[in-house]
Protein backbone atom coordinates (compact mmCIF):
# COMPACT_ATOMS: atom_id res chain seq x y z
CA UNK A 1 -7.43 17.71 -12.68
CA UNK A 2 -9.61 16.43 -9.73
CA UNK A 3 -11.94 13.94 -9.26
CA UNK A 4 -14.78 13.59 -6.75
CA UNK A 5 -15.76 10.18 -6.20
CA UNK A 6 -19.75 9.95 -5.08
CA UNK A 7 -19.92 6.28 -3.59
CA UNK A 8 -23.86 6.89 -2.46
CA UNK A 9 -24.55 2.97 -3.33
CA UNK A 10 -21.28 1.81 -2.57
CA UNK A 11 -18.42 0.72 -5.12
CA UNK A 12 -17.20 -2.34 -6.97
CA UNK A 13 -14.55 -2.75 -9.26
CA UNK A 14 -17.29 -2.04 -12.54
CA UNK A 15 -18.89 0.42 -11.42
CA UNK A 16 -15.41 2.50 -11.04
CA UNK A 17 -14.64 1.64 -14.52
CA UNK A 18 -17.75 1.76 -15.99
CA UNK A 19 -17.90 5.42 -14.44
CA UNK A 20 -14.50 6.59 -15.93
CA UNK A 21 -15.21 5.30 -19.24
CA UNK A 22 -18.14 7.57 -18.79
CA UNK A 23 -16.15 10.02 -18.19
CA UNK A 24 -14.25 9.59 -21.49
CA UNK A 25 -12.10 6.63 -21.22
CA UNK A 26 -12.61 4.79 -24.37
CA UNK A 27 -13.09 1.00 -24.09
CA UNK A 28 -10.77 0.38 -27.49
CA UNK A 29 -8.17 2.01 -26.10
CA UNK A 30 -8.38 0.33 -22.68
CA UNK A 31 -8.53 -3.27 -24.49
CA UNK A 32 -5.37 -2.17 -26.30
CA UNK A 33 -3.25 -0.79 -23.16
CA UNK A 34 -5.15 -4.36 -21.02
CA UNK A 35 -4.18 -7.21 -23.77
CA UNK A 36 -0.59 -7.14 -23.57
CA UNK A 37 -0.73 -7.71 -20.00
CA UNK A 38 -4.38 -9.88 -19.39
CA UNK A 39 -4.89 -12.23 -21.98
CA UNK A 40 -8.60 -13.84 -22.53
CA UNK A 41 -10.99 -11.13 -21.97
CA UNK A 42 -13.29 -9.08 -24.01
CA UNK A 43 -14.65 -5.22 -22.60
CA UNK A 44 -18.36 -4.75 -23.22
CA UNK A 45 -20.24 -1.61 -22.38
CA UNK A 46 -24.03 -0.98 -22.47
CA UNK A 47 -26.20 2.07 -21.44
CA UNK A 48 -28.75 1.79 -18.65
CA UNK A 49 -30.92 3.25 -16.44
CA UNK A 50 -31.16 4.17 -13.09
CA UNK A 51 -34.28 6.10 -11.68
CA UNK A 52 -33.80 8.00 -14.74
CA UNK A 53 -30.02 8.16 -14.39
CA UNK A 54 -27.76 7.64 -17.44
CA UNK A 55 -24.83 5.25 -16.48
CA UNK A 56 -22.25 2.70 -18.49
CA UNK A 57 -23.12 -0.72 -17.32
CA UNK A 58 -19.57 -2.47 -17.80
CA UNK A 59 -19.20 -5.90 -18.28
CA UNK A 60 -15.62 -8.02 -18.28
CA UNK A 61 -16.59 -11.24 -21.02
CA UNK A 62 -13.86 -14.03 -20.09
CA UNK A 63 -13.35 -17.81 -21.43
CA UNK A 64 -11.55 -17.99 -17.89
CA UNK A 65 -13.48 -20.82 -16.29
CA UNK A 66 -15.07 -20.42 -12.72
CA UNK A 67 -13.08 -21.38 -9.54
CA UNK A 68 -9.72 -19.97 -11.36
CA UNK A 69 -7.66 -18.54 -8.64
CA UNK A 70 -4.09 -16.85 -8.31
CA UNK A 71 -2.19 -16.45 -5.61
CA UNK A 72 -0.28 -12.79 -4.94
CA UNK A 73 2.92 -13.78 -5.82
CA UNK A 74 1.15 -14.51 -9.38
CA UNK A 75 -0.45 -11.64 -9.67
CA UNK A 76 2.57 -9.50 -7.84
CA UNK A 77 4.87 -10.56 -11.04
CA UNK A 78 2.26 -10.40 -13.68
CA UNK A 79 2.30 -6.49 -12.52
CA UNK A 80 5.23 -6.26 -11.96
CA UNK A 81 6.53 -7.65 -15.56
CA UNK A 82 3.82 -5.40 -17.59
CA UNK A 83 4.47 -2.88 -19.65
CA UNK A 84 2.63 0.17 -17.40
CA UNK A 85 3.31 3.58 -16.43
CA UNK A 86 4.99 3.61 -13.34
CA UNK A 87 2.40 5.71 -11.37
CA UNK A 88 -0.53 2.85 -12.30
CA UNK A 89 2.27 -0.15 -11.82
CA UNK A 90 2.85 0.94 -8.10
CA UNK A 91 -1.13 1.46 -8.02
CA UNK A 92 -1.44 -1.61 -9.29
CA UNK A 93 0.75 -3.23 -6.69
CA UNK A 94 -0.54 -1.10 -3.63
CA UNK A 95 -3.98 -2.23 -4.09
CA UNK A 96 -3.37 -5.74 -4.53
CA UNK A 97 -0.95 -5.58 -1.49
CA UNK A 98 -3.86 -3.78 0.31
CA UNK A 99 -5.91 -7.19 -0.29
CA UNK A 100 -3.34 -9.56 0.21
CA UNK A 101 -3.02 -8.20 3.78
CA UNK A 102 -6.50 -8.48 4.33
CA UNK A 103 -6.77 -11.84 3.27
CA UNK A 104 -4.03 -12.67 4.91
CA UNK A 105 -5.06 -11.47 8.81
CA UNK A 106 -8.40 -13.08 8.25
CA UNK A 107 -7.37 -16.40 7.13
CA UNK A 108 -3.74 -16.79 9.02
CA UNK A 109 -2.22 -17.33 5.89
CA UNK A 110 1.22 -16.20 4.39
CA UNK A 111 0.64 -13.29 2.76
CA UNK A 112 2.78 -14.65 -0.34
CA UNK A 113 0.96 -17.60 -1.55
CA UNK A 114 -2.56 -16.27 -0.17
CA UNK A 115 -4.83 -17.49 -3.36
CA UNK A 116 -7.27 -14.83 -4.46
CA UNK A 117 -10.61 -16.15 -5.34
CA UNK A 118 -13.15 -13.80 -6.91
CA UNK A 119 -10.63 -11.03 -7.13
CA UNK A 120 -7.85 -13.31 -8.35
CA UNK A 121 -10.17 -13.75 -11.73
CA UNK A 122 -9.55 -11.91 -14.96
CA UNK A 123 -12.15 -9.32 -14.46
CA UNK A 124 -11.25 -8.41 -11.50
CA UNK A 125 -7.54 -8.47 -12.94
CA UNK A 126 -9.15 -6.00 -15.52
CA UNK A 127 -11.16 -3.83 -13.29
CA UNK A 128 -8.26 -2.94 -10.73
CA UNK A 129 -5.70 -2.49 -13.54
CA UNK A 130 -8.19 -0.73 -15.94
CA UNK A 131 -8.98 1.78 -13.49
CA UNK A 132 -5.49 3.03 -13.07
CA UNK A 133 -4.97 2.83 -16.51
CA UNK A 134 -8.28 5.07 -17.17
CA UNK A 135 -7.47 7.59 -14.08
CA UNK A 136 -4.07 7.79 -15.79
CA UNK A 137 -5.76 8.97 -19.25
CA UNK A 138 -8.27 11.03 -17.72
CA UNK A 139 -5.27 13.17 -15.90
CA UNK A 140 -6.52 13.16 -12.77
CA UNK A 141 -4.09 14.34 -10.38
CA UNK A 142 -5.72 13.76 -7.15
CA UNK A 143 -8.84 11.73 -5.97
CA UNK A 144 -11.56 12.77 -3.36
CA UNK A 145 -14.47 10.86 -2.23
CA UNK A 146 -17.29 10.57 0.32
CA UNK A 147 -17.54 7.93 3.23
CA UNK A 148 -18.22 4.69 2.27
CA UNK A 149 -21.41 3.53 2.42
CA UNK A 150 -21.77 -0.66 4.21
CA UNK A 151 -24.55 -2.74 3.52
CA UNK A 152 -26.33 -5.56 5.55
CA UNK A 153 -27.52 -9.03 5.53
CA UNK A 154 -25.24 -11.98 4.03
CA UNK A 155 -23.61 -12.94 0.81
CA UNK A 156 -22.30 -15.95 -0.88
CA UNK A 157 -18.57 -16.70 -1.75
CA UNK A 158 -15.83 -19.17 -2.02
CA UNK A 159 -15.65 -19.17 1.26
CA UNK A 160 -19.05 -20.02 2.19
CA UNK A 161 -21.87 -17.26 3.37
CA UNK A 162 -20.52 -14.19 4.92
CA UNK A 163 -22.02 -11.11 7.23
CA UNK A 164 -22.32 -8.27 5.35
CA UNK A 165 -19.69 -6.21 4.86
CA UNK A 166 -17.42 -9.19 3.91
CA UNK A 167 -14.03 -9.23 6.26
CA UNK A 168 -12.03 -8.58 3.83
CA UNK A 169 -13.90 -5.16 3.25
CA UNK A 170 -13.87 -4.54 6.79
CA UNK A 171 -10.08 -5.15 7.02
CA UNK A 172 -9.17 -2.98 3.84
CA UNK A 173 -11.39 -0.24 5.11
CA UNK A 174 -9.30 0.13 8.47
CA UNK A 175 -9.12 3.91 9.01
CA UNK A 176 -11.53 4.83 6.44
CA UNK A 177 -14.71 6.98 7.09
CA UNK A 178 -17.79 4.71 7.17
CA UNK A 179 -21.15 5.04 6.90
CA UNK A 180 -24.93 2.72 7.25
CA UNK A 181 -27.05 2.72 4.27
CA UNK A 182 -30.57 0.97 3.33
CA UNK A 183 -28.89 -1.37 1.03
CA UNK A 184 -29.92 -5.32 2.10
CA UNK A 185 -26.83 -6.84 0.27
CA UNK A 186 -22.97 -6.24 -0.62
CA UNK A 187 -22.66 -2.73 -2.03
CA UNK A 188 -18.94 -2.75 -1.07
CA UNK A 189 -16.88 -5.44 -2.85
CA UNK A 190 -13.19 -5.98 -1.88
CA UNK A 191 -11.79 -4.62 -5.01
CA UNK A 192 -14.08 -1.28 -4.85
CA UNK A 193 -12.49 -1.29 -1.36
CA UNK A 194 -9.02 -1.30 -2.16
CA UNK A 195 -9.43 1.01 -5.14
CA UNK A 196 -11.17 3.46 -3.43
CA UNK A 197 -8.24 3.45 -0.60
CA UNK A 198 -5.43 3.14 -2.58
CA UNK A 199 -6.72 6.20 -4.59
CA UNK A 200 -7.99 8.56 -2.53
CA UNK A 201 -6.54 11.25 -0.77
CA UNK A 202 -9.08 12.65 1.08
CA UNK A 203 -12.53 11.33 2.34
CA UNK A 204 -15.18 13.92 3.55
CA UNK A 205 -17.02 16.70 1.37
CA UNK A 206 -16.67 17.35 -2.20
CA UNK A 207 -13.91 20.09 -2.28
CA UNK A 208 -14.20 23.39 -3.83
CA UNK A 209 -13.98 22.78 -7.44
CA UNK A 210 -14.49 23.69 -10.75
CA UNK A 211 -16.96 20.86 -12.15
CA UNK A 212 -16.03 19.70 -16.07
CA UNK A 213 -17.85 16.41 -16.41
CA UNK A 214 -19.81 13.59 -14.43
CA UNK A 215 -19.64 10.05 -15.54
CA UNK A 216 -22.06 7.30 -13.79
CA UNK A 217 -20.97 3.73 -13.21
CA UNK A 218 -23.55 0.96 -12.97
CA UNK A 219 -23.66 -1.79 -10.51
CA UNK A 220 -25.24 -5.37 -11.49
CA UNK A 221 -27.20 -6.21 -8.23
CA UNK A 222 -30.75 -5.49 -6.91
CA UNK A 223 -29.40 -4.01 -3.26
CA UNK A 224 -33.37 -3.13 -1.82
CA UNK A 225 -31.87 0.46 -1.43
CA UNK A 226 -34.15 3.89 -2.08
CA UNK A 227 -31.24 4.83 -4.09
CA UNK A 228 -30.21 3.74 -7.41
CA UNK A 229 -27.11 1.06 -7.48
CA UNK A 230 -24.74 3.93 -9.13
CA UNK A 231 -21.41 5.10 -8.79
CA UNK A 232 -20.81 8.73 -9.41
CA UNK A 233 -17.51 10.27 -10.41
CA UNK A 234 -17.35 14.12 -11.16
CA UNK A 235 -14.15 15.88 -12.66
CA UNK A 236 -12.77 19.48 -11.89
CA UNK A 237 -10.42 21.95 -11.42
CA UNK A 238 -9.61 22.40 -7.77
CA UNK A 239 -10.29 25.72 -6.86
CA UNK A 240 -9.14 26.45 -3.28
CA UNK A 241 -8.56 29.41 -1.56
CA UNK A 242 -6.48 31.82 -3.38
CA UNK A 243 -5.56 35.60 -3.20
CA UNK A 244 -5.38 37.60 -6.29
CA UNK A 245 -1.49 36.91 -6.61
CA UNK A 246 -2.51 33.42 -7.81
CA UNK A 247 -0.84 32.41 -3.53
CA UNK A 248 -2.93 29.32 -2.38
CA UNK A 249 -4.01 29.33 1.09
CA UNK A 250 -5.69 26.22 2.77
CA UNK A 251 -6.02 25.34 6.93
CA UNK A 252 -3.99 22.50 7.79
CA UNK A 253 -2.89 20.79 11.27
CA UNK A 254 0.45 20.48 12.62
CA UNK A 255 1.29 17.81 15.33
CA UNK A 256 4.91 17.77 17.68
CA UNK A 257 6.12 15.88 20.25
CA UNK A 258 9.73 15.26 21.61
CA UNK A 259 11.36 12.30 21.99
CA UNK A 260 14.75 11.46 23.80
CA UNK A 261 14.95 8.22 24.54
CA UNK A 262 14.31 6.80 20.89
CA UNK A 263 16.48 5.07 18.36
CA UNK A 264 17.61 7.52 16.02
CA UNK A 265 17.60 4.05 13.66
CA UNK A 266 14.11 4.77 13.81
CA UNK A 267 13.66 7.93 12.60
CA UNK A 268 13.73 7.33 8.53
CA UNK A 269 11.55 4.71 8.76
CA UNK A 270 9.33 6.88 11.35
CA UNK A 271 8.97 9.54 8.46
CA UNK A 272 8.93 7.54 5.43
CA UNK A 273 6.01 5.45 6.90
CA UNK A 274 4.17 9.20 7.85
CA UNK A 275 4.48 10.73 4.63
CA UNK A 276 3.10 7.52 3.22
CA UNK A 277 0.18 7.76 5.12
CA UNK A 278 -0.99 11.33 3.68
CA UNK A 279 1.46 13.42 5.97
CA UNK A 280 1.93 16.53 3.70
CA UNK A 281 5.82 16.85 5.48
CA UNK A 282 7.78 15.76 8.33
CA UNK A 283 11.17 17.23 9.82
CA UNK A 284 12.98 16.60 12.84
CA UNK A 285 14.89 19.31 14.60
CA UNK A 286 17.58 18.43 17.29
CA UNK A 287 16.18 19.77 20.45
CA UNK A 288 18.22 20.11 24.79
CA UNK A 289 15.10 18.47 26.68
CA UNK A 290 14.92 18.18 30.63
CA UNK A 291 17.72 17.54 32.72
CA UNK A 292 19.81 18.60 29.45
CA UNK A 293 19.15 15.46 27.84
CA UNK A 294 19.17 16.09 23.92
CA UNK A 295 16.28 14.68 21.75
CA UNK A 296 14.50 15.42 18.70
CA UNK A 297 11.66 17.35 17.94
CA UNK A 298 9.66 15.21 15.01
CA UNK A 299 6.78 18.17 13.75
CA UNK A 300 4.34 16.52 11.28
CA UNK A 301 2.07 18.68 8.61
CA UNK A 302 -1.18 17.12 7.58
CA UNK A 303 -4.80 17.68 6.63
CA UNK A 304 -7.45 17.02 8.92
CA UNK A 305 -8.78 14.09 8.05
CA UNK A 306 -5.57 12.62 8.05
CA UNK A 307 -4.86 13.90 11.76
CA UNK A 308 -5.88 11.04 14.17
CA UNK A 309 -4.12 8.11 11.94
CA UNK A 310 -1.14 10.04 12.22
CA UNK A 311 -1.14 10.82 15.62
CA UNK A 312 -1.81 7.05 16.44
CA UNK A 313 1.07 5.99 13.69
CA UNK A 314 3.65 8.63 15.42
CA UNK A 315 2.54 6.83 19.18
CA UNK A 316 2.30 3.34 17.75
CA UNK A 317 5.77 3.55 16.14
CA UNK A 318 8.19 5.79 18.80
CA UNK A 319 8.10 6.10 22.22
CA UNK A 320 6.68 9.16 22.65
CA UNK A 321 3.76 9.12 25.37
CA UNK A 322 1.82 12.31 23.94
CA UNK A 323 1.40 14.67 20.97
CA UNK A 324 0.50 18.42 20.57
CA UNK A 325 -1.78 19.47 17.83
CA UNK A 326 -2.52 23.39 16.69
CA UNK A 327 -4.13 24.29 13.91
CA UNK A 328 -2.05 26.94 11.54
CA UNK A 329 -3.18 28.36 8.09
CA UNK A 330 -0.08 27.17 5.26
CA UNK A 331 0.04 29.71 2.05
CA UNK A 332 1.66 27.78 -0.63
CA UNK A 333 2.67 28.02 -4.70
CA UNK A 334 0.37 26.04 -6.95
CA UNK A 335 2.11 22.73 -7.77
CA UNK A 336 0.94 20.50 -10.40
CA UNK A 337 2.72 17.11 -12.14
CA UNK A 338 4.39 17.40 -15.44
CA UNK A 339 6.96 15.68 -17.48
CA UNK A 340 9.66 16.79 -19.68
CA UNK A 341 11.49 15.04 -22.38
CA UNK A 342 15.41 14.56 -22.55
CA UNK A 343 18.43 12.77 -23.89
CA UNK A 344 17.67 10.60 -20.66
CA UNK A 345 14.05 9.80 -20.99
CA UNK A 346 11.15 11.27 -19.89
CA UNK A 347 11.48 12.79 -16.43
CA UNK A 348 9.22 14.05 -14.02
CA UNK A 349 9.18 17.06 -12.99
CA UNK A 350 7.01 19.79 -10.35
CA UNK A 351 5.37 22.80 -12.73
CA UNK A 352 5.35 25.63 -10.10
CA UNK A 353 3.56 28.75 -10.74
CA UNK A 354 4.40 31.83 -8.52
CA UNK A 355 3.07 34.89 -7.24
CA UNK A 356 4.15 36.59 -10.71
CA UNK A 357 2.34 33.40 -12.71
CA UNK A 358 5.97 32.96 -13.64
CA UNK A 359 5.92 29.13 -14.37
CA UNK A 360 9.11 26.92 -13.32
CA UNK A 361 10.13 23.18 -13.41
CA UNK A 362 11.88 21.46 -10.81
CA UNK A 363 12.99 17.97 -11.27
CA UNK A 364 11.67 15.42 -9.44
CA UNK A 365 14.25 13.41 -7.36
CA UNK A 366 12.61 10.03 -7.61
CA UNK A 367 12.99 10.52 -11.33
CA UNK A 368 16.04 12.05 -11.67
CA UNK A 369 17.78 8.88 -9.53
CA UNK A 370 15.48 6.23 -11.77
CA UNK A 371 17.61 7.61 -14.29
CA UNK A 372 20.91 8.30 -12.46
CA UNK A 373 20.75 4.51 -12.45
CA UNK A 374 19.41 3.52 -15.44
CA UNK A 375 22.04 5.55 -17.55
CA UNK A 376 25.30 4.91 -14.67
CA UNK A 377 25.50 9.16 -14.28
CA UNK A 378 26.18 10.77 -10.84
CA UNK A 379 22.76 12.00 -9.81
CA UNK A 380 23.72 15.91 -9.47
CA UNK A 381 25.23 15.06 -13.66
CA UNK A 382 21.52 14.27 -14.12
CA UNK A 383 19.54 16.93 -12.07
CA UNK A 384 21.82 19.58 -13.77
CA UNK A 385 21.26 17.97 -17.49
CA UNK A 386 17.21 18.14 -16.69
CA UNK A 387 17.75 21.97 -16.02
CA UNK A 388 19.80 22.24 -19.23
CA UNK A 389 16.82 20.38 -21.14
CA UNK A 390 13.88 23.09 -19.02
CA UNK A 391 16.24 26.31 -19.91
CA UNK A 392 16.71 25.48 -24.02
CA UNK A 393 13.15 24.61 -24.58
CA UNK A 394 11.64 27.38 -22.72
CA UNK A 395 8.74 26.06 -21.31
CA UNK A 396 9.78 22.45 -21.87
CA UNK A 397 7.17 20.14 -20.63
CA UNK A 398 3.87 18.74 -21.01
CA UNK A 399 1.39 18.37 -18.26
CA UNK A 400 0.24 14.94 -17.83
């Protein structure tokens, strides 16, 4: 499952919720899955409209009393002790990291005891954590959305009045596809900002997709925009490129350069920080460069939006002075997230349909050494018990 998110009058942190409970989410169960970790809140939910637009206007009811701020180590543990799923835990973490850093360049601060103001709140607690927890329920898989709309003039927090977009927008936004708008106020609040970010893996274009359902999220302020203060989210089935063998096929961008007078030291951290930054893979192949020095060839797959942050990562981090870019097609097996239950625990896995439509499971590693450790078993005892569990229950798993 995809999602498309339409930010045509910006984001905020209720309008993204409000929009996936549209979607399907439903408020009881978020309370439920929020209470054991927030304490003090109450979600209500109310339908409005919009230049004739349907939407959930979402509303976070706290006794938490104004001017109530945490700092990220608070909020850092609080995550970090909750009962989650791991995939909206590390969400949860990223995004808050995402504005920690922010704060942190803008106001010189350590990044550790930065206090949050407005986002350190319980709604804004609930909104960030709530919308991993509802993108979790929905399924979705992977998230698209369009450039980000800014707005103009000046707005009014803890800090004092602030140019519009806020700093701390600005900052979170680094590398992001921007765009003006007509809007006369904040459309784009810090939280929107790092959930949008933290989410998405592609902005541009809605992809080719299969459209299911569209939920609408409302916003609270008057923003003197032609367009209605919504948030639009719309859920699919990618549909791609793909031959009649069921073979996907998309047109993707690979970048090389050599290096030979680099740290090997650097290397791991050189790909681990690439493939964190949307890289779709990264090898390095020993290469006999001019005056038969040897050096490494680093080669780097990506998508094309992703193409000039990781060019400027891979000549920010080494020492290479230039990069070459072509542009190939890649054919590739359909891959989608699933999850299989052992005597271990429930382990991730990759569901990977062939040319055939055979279907097969291969364990995931990060999951099979979570539970290497967990349960003191050599990893390869683990990997090969997962393939035990896939083999005697046939098809074995359920997708998430």
């Amino acid at each position: 499952m995809i999602a498309y998110v339409d930010m045509f009058s910006g984001i905020s942190g209720d309008m993204m919720l409000g929009a996936l409970v549209d979607l399907g989410v439903p408020v009881d169960w978020l309370t439920e899955k929020l209470s054991p970790v927030l304490s003090g809140f109450q979600l209500k939910t109310d339908t409005v409209f919009r230049h004739h637009l349907k939407a959930v206007n979402l509303t976070v009811e706290t006794q938490e009393g104004r001017g109530i701020s945490r700092n990220y180590t608070d909020i850092r543990t609080l995550i970090e002790n909750a009962d989650l799923p791991e995939k909206v835990k590390a969400n949860c973490l990223k995004a808050f990291h995402k504005i920690a850093a922010a704060e942190s360049r803008i106001h010189g601060h350590d990044m550790d005891t930065i206090h949050f103001h407005e986002i350190g709140g319980i709604d804004s607690l609930v909104d960030i954590v709530g919308t991993f927890l509802a993108v979790d329920y929905l399924g979705i898989d992977r998230v698209y959305a369009s450039a980000v709309p800014l707005g103009s003039g000046v707005v009014q927090c803890a800090h004092g009045i602030l140019p519009v977009p806020v700093p701390a927008v600005l900052s979170i936004l680094k590398d992001t596809p921007v765009k003006a708008s007509d809007a006369k106020t904040e459309i784009v609040t810090p939280t929107g900002a790092a959930l949008i970010t933290t989410l998405t893996a592609a902005f541009g274009p809605m992809p080719e997709m299969k459209i299911q359902k569209t939920g609408y999220g409302a916003g609270k302020r008057e923003t003197g925009s032609a367009l209605p203060n919504l948030l639009r989210i719309i859920l699919g089935e990618k549909t791609g490129e793909a031959d009649r063998s069921g073979i996907q096929k998309e047109t993707i961008q690979v970048i090389k350069t050599n290096i030979d007078d680099m740290s090997p030291e650097i290397s791991g951290y050189l790909m681990d920080i690439l493939l964190e930054n949307q890289a779709l893979d990264v090898c390095f192949t020993p290469v006999q460069m001019k005056k038969n020095r040897p050096g490494v060839q680093v080669e780097v797959l990506c998508r094309k939006e992703h193409l000039d942050a990781l060019v400027r990562l891979i000549l920010t981090e080494t020492s290479s002075i230039g990069v070459r870019v072509r542009e190939w097609d890649r054919f590739f097996l359909l891959r989608e997230p699933a999850e299989i239950s052992t005597s271990l625990g429930i382990i991730q896995v990759k569901k990977i349909t062939g040319p055939d439509h055979r279907v097969r499971f291969v364990p995931e590693y990060e999951s099979v050494k979570k539970a290497a450790r967990e349960n003191r078993l050599p990893l390869q005892e683990v990997y090969n018990r997962v393939l035990v569990d896939i083999n005697l229950t046939g098809k074995g798993t359920e997708d998430r």
